[in-house]
Protein backbone atom coordinates (compact mmCIF):
# COMPACT_ATOMS: atom_id res chain seq x y z
CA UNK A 1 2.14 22.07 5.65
CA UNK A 2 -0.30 20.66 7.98
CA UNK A 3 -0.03 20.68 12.19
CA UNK A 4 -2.03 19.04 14.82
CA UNK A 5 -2.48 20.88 18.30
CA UNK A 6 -4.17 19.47 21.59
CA UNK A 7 -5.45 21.23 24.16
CA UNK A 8 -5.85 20.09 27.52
CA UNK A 9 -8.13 17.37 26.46
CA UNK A 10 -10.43 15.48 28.85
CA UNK A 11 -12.68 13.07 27.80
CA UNK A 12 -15.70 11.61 31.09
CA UNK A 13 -18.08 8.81 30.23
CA UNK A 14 -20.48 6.80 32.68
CA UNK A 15 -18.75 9.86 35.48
CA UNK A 16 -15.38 7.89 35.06
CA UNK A 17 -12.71 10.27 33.73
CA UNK A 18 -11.13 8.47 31.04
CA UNK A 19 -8.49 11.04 30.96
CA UNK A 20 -7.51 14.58 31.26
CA UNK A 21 -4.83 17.37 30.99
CA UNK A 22 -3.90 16.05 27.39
CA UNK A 23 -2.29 18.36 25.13
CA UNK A 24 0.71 18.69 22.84
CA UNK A 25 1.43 19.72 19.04
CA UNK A 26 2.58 17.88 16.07
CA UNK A 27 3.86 18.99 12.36
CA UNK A 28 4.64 16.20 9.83
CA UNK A 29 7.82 14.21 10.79
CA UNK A 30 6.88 13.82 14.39
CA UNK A 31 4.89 10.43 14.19
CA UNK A 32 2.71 10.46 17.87
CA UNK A 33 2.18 6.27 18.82
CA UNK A 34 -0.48 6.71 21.52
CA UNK A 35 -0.12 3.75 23.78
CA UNK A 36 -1.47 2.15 27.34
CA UNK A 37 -3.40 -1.35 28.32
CA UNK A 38 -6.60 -2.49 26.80
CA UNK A 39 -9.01 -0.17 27.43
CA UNK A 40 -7.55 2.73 28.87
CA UNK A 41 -8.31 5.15 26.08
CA UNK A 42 -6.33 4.72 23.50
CA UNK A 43 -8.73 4.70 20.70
CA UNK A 44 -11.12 6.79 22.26
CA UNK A 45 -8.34 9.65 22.50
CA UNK A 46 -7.69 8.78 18.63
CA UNK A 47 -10.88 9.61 17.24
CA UNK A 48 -11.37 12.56 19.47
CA UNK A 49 -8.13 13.48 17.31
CA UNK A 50 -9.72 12.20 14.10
CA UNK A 51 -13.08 13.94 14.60
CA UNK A 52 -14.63 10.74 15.14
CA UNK A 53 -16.06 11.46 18.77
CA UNK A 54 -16.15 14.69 20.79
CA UNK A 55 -14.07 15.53 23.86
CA UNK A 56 -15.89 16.42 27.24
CA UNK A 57 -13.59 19.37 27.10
CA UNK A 58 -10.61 21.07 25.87
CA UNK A 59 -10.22 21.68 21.88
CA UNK A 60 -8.15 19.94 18.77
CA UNK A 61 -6.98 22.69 16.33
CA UNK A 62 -5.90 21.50 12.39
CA UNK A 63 -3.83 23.78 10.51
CA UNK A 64 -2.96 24.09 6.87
CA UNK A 65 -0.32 26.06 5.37
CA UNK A 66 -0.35 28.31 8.35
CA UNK A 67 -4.20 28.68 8.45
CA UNK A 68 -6.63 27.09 11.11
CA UNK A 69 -9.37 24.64 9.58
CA UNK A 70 -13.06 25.07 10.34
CA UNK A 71 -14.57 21.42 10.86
CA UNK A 72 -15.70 21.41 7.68
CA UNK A 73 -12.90 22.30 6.10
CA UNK A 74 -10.61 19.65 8.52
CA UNK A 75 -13.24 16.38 7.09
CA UNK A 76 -11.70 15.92 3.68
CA UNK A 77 -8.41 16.13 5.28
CA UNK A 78 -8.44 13.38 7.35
CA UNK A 79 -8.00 10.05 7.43
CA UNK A 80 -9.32 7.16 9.82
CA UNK A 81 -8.28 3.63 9.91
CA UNK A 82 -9.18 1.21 13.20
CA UNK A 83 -10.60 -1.94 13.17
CA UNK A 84 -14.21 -1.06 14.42
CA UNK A 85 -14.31 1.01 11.02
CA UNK A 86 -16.50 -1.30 8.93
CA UNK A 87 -17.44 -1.54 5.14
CA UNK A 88 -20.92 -2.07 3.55
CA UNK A 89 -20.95 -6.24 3.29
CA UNK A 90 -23.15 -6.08 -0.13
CA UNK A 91 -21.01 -3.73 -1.77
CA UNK A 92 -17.79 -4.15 -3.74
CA UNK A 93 -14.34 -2.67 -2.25
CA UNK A 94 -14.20 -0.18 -5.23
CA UNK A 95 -17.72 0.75 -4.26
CA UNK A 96 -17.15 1.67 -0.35
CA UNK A 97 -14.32 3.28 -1.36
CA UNK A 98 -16.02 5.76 -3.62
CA UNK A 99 -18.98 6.12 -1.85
CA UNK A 100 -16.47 7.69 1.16
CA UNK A 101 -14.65 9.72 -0.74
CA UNK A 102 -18.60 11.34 -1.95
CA UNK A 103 -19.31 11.82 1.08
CA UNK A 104 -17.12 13.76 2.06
CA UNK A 105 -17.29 16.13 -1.01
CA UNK A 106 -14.35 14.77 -2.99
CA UNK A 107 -13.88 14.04 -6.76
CA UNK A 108 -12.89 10.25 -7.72
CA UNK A 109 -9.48 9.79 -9.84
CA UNK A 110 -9.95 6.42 -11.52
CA UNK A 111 -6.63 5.84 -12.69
CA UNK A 112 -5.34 6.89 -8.53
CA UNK A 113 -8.20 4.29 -7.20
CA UNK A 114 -6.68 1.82 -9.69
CA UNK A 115 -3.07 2.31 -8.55
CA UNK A 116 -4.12 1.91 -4.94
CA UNK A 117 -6.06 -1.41 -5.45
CA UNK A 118 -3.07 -2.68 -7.48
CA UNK A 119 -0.27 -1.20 -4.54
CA UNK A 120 -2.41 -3.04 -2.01
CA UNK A 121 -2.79 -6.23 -3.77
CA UNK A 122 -6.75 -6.29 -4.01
CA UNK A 123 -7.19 -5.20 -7.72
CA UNK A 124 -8.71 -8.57 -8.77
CA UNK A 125 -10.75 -8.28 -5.45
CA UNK A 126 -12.33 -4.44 -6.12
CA UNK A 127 -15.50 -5.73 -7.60
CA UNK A 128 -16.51 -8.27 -5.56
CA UNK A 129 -18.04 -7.82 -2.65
CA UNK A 130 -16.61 -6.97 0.48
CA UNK A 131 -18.61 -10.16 2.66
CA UNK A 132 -16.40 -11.99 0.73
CA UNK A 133 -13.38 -10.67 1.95
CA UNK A 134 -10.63 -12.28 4.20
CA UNK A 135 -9.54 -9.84 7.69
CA UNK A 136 -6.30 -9.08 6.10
CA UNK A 137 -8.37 -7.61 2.49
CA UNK A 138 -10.09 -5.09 5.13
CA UNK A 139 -7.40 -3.95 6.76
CA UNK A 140 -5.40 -3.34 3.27
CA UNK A 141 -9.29 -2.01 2.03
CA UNK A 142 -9.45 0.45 5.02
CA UNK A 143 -5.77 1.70 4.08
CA UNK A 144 -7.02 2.49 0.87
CA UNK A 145 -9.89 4.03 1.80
CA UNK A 146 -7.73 6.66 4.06
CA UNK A 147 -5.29 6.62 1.40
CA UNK A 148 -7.79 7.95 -1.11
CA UNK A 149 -7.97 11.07 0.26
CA UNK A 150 -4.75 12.31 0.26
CA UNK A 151 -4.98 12.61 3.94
CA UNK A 152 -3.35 15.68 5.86
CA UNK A 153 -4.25 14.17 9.06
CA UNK A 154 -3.87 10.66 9.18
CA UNK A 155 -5.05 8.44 12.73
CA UNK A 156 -4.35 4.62 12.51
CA UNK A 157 -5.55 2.29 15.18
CA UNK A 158 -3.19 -0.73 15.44
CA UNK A 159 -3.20 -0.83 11.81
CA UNK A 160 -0.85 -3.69 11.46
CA UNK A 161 -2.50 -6.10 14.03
CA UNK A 162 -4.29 -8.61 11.44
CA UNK A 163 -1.52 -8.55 8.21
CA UNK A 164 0.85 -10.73 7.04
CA UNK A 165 4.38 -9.35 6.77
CA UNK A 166 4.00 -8.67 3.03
CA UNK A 167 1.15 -6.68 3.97
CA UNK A 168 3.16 -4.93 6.74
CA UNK A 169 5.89 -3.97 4.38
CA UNK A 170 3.34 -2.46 1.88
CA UNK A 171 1.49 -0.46 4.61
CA UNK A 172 4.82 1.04 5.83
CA UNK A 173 6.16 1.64 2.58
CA UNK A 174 3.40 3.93 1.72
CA UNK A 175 3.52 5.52 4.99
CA UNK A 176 7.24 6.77 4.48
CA UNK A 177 5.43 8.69 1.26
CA UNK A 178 3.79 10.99 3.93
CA UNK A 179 6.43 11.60 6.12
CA UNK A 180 7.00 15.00 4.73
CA UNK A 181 3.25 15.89 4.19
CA UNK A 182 1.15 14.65 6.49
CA UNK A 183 0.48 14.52 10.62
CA UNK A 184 0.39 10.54 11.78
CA UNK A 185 -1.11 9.61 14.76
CA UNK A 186 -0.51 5.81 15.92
CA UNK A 187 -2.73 4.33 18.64
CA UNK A 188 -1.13 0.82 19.74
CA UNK A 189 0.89 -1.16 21.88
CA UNK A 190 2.72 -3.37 19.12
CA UNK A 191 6.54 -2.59 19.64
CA UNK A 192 7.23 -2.82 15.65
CA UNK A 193 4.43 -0.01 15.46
CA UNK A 194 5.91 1.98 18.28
CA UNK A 195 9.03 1.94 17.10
CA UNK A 196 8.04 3.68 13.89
CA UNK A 197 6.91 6.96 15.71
CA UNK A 198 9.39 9.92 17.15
CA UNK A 199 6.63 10.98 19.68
CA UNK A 200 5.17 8.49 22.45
CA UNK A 201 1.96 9.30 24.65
CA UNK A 202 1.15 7.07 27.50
CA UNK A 203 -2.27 7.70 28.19
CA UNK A 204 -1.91 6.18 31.50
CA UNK A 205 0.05 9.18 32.69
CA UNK A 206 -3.14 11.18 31.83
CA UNK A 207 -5.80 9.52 34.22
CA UNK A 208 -6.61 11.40 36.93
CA UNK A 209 -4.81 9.26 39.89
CA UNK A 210 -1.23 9.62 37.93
CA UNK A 211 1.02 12.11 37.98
CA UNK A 212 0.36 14.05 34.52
CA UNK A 213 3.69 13.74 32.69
CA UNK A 214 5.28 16.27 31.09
């Protein structure tokens, strides 16, 4: 069973601290929604989480079955969906989804790529390629991208923000898979999105002229 643990996380760009003091721990079931106005930190807390940018200080520690990860061991484990994440134009979906998952050192399942493209709605839309897609085909190509993976770790910036309700009901629906598996991280301020998580982190709380909340 995989667990998430944050320790007094602080995060300083252009000598502005974006926040501080941030810590807390999370084991599968506890959904975290991270949440706070436009540009206040919310995504840049999330990839700190998802290994996606460093922290000025304090430390993230991923566990597995009891046992603490090395970063290299934490990479294949995670999974990373915002909407800054983009997809090589030129190539097919089926192709920017492989070439992820050989990057970071994992074998491709054909028949589990297939079943993902068909849950998602975009098998007759793996081959072609991906300049061609609408915004609502990257978001659902991005989910299947993290998907892939079998994440342990999973961080989703507003993931629902440019779907259509079918699309909605799909994403959640494979979400409630993971419950028992995997640690979810949510980074939004959509209320539906919110409401999915047990755990909520107002970043504001964690700037340095607020009161840090406990």
């Amino acid at each position: 069973m995989p667990s998430l643990r944050a320790d007094a996380l602080k995060k300083v760009y252009d000598r502005k601290i974006i926040f501080q003091n941030v810590s807390f721990a999370l084991a599968p079931e506890e959904w975290l929604a991270i949440t706070g106005a436009n540009g206040s930190g919310k995504s840049t807390l999330l990839k700190i989480l998802a290994a996606q940018a460093s922290a000025t200080s304090g430390t993230v520690t991923y566990s597995l079955d009891g046992a603490t990860l090395t970063p290299e061991q934490t990479r294949p484990h995670i999974g990373f969906v915002s909407p800054y994440l983009n997809f090589y134009d030129e190539l097919s979906g089926i192709e920017n989804v492989s070439f992820a998952l050989r990057a970071k050192g994992l074998p491709l399942f054909k028949r589990e790529l297939d079943e993902l493209f068909d849950y998602f709605r975009l098998s007759e839309a793996k081959s072609k390629r991906v300049k061609a897609y609408s915004s609502g085909m990257i978001q659902r190509l991005r989910f299947i991208q993290a998907f892939a993976s079998n994440p342990k770790f999973l961080f989703l910036d507003e993931p629902t923000a440019t779907l259509d309700d079918d699309g909605k009901s799909l994403f959640w629906n494979k979400l409630n898979q993971l419950i028992s598996q995997t640690v979810i991280v949510i980074a939004s301020n959509d209320h539906d999105e919110i409401a999915h998580c047990t755990n909520t982190l107002c970043i504001e709380a964690f700037k340095p002229t607020k009161k840090i909340l406990s």
